[in-house]
C-alpha atoms as a PDB file:
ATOM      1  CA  UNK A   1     -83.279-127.046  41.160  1.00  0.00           C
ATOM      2  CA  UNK A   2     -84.140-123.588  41.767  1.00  0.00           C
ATOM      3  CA  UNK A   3     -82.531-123.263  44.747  1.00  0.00           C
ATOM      4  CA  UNK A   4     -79.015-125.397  43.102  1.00  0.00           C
ATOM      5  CA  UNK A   5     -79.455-122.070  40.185  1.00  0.00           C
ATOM      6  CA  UNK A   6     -79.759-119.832  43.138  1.00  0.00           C
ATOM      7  CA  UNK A   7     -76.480-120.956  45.046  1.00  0.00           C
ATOM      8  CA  UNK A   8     -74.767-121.313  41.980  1.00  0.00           C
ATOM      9  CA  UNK A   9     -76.217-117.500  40.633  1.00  0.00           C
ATOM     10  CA  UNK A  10     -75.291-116.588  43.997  1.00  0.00           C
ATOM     11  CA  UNK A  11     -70.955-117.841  44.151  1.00  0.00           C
ATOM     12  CA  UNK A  12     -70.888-116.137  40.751  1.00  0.00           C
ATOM     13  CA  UNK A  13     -72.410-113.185  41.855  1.00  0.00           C
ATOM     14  CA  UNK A  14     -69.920-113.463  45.060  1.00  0.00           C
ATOM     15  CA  UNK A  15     -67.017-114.475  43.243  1.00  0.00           C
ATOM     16  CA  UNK A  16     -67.676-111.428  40.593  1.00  0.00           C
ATOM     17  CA  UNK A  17     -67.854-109.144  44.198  1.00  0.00           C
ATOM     18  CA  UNK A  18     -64.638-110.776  44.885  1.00  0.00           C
ATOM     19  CA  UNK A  19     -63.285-110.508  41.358  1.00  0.00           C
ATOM     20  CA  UNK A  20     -64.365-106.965  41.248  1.00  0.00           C
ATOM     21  CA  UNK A  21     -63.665-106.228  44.918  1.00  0.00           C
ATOM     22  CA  UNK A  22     -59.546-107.339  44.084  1.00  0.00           C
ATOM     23  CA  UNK A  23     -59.475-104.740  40.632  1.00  0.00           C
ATOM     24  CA  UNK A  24     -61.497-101.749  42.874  1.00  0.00           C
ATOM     25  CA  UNK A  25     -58.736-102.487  45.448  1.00  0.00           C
ATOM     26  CA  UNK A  26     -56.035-102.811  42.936  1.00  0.00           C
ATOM     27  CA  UNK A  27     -57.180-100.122  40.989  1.00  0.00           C
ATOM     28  CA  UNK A  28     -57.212 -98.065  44.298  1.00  0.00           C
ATOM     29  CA  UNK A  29     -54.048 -98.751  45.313  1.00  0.00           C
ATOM     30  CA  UNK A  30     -52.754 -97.591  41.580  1.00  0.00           C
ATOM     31  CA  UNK A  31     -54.860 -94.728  42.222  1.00  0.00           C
ATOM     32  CA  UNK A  32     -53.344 -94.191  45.717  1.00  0.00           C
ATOM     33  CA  UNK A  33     -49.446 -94.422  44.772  1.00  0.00           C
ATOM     34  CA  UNK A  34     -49.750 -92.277  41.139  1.00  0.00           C
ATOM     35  CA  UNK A  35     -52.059 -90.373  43.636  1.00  0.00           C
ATOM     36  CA  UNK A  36     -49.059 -89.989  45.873  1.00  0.00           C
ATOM     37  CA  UNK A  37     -46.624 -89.623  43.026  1.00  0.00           C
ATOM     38  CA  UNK A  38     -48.461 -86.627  41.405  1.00  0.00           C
ATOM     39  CA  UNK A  39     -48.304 -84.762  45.309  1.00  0.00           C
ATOM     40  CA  UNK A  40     -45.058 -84.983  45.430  1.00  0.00           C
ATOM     41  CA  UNK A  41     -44.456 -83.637  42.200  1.00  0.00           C
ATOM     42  CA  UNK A  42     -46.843 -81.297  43.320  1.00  0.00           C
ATOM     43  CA  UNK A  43     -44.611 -80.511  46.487  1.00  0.00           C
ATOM     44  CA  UNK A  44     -41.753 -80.471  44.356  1.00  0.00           C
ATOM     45  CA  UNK A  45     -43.120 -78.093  41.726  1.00  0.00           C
ATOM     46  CA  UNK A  46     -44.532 -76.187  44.971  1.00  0.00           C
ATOM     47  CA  UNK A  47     -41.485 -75.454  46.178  1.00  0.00           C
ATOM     48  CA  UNK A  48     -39.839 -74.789  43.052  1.00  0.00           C
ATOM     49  CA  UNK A  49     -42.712 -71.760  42.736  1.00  0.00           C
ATOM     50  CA  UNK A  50     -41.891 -70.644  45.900  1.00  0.00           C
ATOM     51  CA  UNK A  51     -38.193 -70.687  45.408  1.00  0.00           C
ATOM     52  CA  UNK A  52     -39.115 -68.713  41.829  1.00  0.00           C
ATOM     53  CA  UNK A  53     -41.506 -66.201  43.516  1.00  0.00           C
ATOM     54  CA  UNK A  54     -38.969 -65.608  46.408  1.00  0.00           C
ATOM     55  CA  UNK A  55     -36.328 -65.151  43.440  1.00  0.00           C
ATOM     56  CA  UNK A  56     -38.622 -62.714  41.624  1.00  0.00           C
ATOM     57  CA  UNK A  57     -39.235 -61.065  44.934  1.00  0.00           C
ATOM     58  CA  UNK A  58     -35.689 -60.238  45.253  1.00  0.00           C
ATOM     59  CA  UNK A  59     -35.645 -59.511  41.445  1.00  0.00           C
ATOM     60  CA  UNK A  60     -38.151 -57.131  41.906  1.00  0.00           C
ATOM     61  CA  UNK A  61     -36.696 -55.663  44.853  1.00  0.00           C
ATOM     62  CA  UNK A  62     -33.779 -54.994  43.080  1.00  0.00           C
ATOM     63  CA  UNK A  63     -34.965 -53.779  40.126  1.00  0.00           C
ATOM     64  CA  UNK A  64     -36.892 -51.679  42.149  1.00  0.00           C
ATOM     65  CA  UNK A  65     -34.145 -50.052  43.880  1.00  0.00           C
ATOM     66  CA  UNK A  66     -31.974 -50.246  40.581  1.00  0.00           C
ATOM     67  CA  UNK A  67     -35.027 -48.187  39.094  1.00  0.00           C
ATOM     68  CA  UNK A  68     -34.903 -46.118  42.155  1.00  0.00           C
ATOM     69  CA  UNK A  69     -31.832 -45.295  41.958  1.00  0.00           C
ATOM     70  CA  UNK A  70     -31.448 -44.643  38.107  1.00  0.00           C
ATOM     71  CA  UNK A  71     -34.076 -42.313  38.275  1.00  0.00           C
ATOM     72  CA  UNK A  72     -32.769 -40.199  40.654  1.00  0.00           C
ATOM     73  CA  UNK A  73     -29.871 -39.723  38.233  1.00  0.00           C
ATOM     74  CA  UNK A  74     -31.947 -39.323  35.556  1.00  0.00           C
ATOM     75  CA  UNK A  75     -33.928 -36.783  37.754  1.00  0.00           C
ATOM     76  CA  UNK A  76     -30.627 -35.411  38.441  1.00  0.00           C
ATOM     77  CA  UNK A  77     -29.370 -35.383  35.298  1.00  0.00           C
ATOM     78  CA  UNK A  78     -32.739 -33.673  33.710  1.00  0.00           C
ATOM     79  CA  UNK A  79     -32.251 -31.377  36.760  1.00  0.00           C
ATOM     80  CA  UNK A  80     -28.567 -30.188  35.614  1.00  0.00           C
ATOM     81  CA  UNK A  81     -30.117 -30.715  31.784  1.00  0.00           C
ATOM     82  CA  UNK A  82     -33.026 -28.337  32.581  1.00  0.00           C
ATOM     83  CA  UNK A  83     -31.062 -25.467  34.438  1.00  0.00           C
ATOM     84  CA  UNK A  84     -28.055 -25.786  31.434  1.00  0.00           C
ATOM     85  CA  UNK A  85     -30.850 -25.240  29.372  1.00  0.00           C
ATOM     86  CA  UNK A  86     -32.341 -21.864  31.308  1.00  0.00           C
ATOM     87  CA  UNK A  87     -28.880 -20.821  30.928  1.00  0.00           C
ATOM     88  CA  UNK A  88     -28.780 -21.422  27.406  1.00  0.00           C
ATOM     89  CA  UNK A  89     -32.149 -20.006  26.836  1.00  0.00           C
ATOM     90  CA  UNK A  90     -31.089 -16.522  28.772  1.00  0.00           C
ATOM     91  CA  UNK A  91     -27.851 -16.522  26.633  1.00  0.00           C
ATOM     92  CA  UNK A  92     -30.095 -16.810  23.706  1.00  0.00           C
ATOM     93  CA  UNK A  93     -32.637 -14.180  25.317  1.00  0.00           C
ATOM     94  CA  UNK A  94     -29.540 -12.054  25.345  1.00  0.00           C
ATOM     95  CA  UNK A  95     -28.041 -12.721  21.828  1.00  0.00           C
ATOM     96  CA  UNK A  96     -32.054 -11.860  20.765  1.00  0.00           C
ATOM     97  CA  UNK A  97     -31.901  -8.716  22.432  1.00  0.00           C
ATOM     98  CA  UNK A  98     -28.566  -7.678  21.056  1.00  0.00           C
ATOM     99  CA  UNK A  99     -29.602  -8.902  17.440  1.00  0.00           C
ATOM    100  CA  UNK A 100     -32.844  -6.756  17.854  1.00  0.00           C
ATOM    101  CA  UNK A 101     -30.705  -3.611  18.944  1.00  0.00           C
ATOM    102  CA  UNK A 102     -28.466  -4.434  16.124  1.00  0.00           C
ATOM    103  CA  UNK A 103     -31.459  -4.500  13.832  1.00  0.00           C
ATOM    104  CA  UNK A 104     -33.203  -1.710  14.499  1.00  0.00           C
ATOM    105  CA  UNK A 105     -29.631   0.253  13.782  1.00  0.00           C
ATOM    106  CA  UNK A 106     -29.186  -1.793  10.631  1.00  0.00           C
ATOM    107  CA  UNK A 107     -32.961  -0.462   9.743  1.00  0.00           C
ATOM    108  CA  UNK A 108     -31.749   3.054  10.228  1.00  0.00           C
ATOM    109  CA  UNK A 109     -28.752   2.951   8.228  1.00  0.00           C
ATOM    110  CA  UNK A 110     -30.546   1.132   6.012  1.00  0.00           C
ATOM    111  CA  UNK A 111     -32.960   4.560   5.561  1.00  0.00           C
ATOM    112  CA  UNK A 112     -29.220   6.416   5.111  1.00  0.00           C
ATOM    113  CA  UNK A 113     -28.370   4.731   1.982  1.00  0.00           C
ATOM    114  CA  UNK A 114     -30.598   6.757  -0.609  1.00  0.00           C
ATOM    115  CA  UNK A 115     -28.374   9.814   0.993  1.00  0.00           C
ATOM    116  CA  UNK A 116     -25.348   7.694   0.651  1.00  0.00           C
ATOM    117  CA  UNK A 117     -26.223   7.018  -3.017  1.00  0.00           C
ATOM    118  CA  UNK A 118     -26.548  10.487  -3.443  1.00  0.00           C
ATOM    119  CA  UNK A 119     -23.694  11.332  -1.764  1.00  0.00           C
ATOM    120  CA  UNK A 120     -21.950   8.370  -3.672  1.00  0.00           C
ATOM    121  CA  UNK A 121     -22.628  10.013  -7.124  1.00  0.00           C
ATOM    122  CA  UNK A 122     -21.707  13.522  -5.983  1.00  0.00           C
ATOM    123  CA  UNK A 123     -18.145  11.730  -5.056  1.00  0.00           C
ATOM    124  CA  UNK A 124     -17.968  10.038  -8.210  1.00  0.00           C
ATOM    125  CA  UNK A 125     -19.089  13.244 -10.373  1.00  0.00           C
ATOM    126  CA  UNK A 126     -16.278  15.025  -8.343  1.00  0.00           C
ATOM    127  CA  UNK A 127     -13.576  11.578  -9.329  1.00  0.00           C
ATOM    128  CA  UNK A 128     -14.400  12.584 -12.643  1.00  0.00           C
ATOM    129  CA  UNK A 129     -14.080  16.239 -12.897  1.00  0.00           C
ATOM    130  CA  UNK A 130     -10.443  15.420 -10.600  1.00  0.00           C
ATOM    131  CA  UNK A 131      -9.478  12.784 -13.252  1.00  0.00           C
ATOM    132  CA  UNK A 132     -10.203  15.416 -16.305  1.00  0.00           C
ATOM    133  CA  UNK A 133      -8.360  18.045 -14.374  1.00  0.00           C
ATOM    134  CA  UNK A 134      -5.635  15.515 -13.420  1.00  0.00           C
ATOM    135  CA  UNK A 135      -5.351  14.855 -17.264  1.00  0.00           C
ATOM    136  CA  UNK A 136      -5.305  18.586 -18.056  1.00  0.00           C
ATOM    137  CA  UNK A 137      -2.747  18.967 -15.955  1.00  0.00           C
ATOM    138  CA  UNK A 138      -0.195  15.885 -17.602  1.00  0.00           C
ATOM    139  CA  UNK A 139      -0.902  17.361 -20.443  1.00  0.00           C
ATOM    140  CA  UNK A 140       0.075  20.514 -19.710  1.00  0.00           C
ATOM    141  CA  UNK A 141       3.007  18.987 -17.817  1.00  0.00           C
ATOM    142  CA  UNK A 142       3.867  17.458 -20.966  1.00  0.00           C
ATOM    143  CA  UNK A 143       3.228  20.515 -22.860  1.00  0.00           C
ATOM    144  CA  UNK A 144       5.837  22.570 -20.205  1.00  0.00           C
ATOM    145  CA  UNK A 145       8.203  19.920 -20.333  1.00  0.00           C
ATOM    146  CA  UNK A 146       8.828  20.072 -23.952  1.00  0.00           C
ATOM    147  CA  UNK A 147       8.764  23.486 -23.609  1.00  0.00           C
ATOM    148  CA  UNK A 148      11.598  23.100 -20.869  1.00  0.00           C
ATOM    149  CA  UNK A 149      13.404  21.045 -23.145  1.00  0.00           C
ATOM    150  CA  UNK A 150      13.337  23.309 -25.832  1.00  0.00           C
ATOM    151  CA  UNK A 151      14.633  26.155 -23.433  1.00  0.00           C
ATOM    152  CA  UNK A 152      17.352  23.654 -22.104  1.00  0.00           C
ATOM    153  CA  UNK A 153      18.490  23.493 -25.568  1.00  0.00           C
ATOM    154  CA  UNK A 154      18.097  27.181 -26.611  1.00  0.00           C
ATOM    155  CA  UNK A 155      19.823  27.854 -23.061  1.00  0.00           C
ATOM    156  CA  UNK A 156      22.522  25.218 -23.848  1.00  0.00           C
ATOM    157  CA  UNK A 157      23.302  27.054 -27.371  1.00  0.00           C
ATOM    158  CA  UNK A 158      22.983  30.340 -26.129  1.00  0.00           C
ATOM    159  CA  UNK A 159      26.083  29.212 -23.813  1.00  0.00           C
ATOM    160  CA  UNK A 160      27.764  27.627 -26.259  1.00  0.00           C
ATOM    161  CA  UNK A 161      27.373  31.131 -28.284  1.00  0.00           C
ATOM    162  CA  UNK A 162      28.534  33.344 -24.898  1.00  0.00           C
ATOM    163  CA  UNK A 163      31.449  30.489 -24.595  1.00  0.00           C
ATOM    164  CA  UNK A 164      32.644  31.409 -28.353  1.00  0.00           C
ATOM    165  CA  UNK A 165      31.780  35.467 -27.688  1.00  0.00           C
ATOM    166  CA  UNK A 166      33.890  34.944 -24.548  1.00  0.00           C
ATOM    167  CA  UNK A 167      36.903  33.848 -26.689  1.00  0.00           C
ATOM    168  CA  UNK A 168      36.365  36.353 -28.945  1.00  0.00           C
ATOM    169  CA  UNK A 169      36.392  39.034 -26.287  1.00  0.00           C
ATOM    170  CA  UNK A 170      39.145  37.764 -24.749  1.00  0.00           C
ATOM    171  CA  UNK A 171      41.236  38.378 -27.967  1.00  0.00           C
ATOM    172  CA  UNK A 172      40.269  41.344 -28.250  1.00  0.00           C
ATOM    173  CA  UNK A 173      40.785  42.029 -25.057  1.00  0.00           C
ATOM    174  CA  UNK A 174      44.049  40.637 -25.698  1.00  0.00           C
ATOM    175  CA  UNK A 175      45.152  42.877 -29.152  1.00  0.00           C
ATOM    176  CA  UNK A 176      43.965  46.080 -27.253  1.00  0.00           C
ATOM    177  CA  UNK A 177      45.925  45.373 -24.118  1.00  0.00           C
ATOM    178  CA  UNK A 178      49.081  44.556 -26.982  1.00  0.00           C
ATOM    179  CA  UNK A 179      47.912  47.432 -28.475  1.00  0.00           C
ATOM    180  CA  UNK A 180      48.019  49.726 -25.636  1.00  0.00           C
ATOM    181  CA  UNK A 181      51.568  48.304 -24.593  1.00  0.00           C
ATOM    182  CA  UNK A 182      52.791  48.751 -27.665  1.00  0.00           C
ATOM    183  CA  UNK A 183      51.562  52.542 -28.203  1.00  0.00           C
ATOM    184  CA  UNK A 184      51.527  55.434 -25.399  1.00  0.00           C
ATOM    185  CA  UNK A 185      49.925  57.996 -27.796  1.00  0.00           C
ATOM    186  CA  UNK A 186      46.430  56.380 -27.865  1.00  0.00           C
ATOM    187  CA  UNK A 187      46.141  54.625 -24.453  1.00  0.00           C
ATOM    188  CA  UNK A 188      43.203  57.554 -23.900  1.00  0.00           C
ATOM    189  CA  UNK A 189      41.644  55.671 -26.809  1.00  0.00           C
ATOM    190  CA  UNK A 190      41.942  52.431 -25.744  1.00  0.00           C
ATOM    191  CA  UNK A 191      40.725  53.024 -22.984  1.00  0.00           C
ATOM    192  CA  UNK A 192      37.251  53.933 -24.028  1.00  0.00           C
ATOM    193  CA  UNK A 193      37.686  50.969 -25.884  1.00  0.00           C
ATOM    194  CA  UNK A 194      38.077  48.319 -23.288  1.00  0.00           C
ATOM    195  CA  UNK A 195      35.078  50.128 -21.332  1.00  0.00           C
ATOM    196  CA  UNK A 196      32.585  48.821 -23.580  1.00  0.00           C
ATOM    197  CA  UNK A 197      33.977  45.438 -24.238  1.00  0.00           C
ATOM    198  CA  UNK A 198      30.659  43.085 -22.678  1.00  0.00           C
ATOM    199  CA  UNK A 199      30.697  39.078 -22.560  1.00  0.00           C
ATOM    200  CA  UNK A 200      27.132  37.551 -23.842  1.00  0.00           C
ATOM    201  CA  UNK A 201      26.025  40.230 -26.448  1.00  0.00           C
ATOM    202  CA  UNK A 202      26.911  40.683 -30.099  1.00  0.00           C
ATOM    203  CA  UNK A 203      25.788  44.571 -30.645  1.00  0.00           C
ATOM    204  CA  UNK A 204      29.009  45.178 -28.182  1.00  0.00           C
ATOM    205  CA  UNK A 205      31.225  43.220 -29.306  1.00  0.00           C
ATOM    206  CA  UNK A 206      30.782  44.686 -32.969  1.00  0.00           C
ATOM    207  CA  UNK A 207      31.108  48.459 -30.906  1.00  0.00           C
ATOM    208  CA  UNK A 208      34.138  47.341 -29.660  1.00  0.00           C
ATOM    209  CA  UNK A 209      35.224  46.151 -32.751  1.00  0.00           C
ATOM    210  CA  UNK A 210      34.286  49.075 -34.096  1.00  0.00           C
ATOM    211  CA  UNK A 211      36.168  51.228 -31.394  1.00  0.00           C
ATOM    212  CA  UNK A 212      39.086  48.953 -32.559  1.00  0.00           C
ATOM    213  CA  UNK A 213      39.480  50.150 -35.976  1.00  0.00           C
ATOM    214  CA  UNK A 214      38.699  53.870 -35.028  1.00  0.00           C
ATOM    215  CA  UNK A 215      41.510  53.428 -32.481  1.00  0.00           C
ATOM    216  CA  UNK A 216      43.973  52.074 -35.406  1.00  0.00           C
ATOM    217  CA  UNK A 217      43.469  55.148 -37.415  1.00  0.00           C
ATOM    218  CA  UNK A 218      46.921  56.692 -35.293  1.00  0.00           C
ATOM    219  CA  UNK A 219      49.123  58.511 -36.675  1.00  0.00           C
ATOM    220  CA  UNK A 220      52.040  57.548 -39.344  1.00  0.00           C
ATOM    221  CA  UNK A 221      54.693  57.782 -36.534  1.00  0.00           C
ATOM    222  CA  UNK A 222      52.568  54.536 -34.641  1.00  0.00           C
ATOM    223  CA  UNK A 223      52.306  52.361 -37.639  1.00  0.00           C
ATOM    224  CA  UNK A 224      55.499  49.935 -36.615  1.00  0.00           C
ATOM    225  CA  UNK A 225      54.256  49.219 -33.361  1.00  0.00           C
ATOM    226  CA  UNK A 226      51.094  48.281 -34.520  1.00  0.00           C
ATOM    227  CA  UNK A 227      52.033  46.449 -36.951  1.00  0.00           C
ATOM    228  CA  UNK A 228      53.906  44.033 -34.700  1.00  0.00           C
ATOM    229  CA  UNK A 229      51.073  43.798 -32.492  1.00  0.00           C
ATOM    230  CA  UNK A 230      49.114  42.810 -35.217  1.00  0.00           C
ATOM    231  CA  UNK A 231      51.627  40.172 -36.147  1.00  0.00           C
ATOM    232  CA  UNK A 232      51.703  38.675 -32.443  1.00  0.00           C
ATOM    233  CA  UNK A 233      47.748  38.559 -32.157  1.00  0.00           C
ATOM    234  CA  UNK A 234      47.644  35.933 -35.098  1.00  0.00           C
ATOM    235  CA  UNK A 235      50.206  34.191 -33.280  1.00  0.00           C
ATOM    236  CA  UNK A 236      48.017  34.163 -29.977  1.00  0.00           C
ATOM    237  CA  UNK A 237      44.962  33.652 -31.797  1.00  0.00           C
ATOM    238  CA  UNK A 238      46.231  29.572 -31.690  1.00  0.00           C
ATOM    239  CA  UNK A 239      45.569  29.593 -27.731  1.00  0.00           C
ATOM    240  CA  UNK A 240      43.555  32.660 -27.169  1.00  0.00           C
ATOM    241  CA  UNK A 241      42.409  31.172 -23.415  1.00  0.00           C
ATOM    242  CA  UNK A 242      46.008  30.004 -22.285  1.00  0.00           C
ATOM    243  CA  UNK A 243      47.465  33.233 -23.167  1.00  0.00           C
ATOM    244  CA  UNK A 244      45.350  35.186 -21.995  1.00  0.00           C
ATOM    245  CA  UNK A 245      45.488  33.398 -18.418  1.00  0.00           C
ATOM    246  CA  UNK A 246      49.174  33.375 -18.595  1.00  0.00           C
ATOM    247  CA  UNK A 247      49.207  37.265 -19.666  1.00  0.00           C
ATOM    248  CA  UNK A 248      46.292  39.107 -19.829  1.00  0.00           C
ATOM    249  CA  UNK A 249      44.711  38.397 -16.644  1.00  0.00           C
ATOM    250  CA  UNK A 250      48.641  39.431 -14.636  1.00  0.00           C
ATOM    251  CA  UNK A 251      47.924  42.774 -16.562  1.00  0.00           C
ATOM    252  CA  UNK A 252      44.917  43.257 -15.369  1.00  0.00           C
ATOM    253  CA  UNK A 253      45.804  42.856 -11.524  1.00  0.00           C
ATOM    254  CA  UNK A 254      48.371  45.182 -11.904  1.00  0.00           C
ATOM    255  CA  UNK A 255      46.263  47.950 -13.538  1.00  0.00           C
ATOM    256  CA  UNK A 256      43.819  50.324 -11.876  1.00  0.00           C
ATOM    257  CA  UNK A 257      40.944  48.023 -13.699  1.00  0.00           C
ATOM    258  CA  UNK A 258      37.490  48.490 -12.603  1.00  0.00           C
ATOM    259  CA  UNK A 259      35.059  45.459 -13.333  1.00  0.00           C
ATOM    260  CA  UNK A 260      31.265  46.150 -13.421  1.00  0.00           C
ATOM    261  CA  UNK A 261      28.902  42.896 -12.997  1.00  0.00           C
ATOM    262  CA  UNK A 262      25.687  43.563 -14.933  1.00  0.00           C
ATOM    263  CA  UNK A 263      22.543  41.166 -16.106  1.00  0.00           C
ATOM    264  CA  UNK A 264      23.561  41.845 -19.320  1.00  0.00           C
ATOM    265  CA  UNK A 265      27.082  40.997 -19.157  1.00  0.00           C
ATOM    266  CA  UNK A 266      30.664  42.250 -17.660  1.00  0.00           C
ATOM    267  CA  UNK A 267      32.083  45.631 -18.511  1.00  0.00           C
ATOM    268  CA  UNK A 268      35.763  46.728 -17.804  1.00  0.00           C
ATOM    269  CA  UNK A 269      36.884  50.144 -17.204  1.00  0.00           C
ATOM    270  CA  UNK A 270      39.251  51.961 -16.102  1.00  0.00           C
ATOM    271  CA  UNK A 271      38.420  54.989 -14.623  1.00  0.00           C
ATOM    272  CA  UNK A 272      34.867  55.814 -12.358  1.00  0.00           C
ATOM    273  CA  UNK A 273      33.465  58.195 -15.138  1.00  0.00           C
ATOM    274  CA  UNK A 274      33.488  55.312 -17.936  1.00  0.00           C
ATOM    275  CA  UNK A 275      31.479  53.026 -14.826  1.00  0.00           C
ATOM    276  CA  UNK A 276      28.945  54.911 -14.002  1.00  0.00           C
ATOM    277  CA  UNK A 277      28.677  55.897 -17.872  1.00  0.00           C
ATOM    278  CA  UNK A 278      27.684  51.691 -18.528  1.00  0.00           C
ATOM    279  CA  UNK A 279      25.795  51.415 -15.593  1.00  0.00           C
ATOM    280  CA  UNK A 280      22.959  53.941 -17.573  1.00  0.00           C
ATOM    281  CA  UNK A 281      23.043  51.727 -20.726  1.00  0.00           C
ATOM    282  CA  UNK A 282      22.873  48.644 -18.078  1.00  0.00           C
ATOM    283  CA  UNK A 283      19.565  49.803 -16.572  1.00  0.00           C
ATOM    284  CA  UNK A 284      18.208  50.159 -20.645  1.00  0.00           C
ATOM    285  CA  UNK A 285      18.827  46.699 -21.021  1.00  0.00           C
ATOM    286  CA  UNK A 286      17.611  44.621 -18.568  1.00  0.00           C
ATOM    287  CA  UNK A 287      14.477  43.550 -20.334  1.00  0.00           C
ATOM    288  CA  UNK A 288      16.058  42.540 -23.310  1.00  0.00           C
ATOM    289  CA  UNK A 289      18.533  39.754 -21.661  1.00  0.00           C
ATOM    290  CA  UNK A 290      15.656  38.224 -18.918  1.00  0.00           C
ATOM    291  CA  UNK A 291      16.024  34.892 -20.257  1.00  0.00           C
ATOM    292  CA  UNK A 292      20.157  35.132 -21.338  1.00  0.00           C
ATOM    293  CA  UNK A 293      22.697  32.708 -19.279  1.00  0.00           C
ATOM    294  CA  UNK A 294      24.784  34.899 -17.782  1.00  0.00           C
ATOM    295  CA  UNK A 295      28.715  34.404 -17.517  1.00  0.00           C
END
């Protein structure tokens, strides 16, 4: 019986080998082709790294020489930056130096401006005494133009009184020349009387006048004539200047007239004794008549 247990213990033990001999074997063989499987995804992904690491070998390479390259210009570029920049930094150097030069000038005028303040209010002291002498002097512009004014006017009156003395010269003028047509007896008379006939002043005319009525006082036989030269001067007297252009002045071209041109007015005479006679009382009067128009 033991032996029966043994043979059977020993074709279970056998077939259990053989049972377990078959899964070992399978299980090998599962083993061997996922085995196989996994190297050549191994291969595959082996090959795929070595395709990546000769890609990133060429990547590098390139970026290598890229890098190279870019920092050569960059070198050269910091190489152009650097030397602009020297240059720019001498320029400045320069502009320094000149601003320093400049400054130290500034500093000295600067020390001139307490003598330019002085000499500032010196200047204006002197603006002011110029602008009180400039007002001094419109006012006494002012002052002298008024006062020209008023001799304008005082000028302009004392014509207009040597205009009406004229006229009233010239007809007297005119009655002695009638006069002395009229009468031969006192032509020595008249005479004296035209020589102090004088245009501008009324102390002459009233000697002449005077002269005039010492010369009527003739004698009886000389009364007629004078009447009717009396009687043809108040005729006249209507256009004393028209007549005496139109008559008076012929006369006196044809006559041995002398006329004598003096500050103080115009004498006629008729002989060289009577001249020089008015040229004395001329010389007495020249003071007198400074400021007098004369006509």
């Amino acid at each position: 019986m033991a032996s029966i247990l043994l043979v059977e213990c020993n074709d279970e033990l056998v077939r259990t080998l053989d049972e377990q001999r078959c899964i070992h074997e399978a299980e090998i063989e599962r083993l061997s082709r996922s085995n196989q499987i996994q190297c050549a995804n191994l291969d595959n992904k082996l090959a795929e790294a070595e395709k990546t690491v000769e890609e990133l070998i060429r990547d590098k390479k390139s970026l290598e020489a890229t890098l190279s390259k870019d920092t050569n210009e960059k070198v050269a570029e910091l190489s152009k930056e650097i030397s602009s920049l020297n240059t720019a930094l001498e320029i400045k150097s320069t502009e320094i130096k000149t601003l320093r030069h400049s400054n130290a000038k500034l500093q000295l005028k600067v020390e001139e401006i307490p003598l330019k303040d002085i000499e500032i209010s010196k200047l204006k002291h002197r603006v002011r005494e110029l602008k009180i002498l400039v007002d001094q002097k419109t006012n006494t512009e002012k002052v002298l133009t008024t006062k020209f004014e008023e001799l304008q006017r005082s000028a302009r009156n004392q014509a207009v009184m040597s205009e009406s003395m004229l006229k009233e010269n010239d007809l007297l003028r005119y009655k002695i020349e009638e006069m002395e047509s009229s009468t031969s007896e006192g032509e020595p008379n008249l005479v004296k009387a035209d020589s102090v006939v004088k245009y501008g002043t009324p102390q002459l005319t009233n000697a002449c006048s005077t002269r005039l009525c010492q010369s009527e006082r003739r004698p009886p036989s000389s009364t007629a004539p004078h009447r009717s030269s009396q009687s043809r001067s108040d005729v006249m007297t209507r256009s004393v200047i028209s007549l005496y252009l139109e008559q008076g002045r012929n006369r006196f071209t044809r006559g041995n007239i002398d006329t004598i041109y003096a500050p103080e007015g115009t004498f006629i005479a008729k002989d060289r004794g009577c001249s020089q006679r008015l040229s004395s009382f001329d010389d007495e009067h020249d003071a007198d008549d400074e400021g007098t128009p004369r006509l």
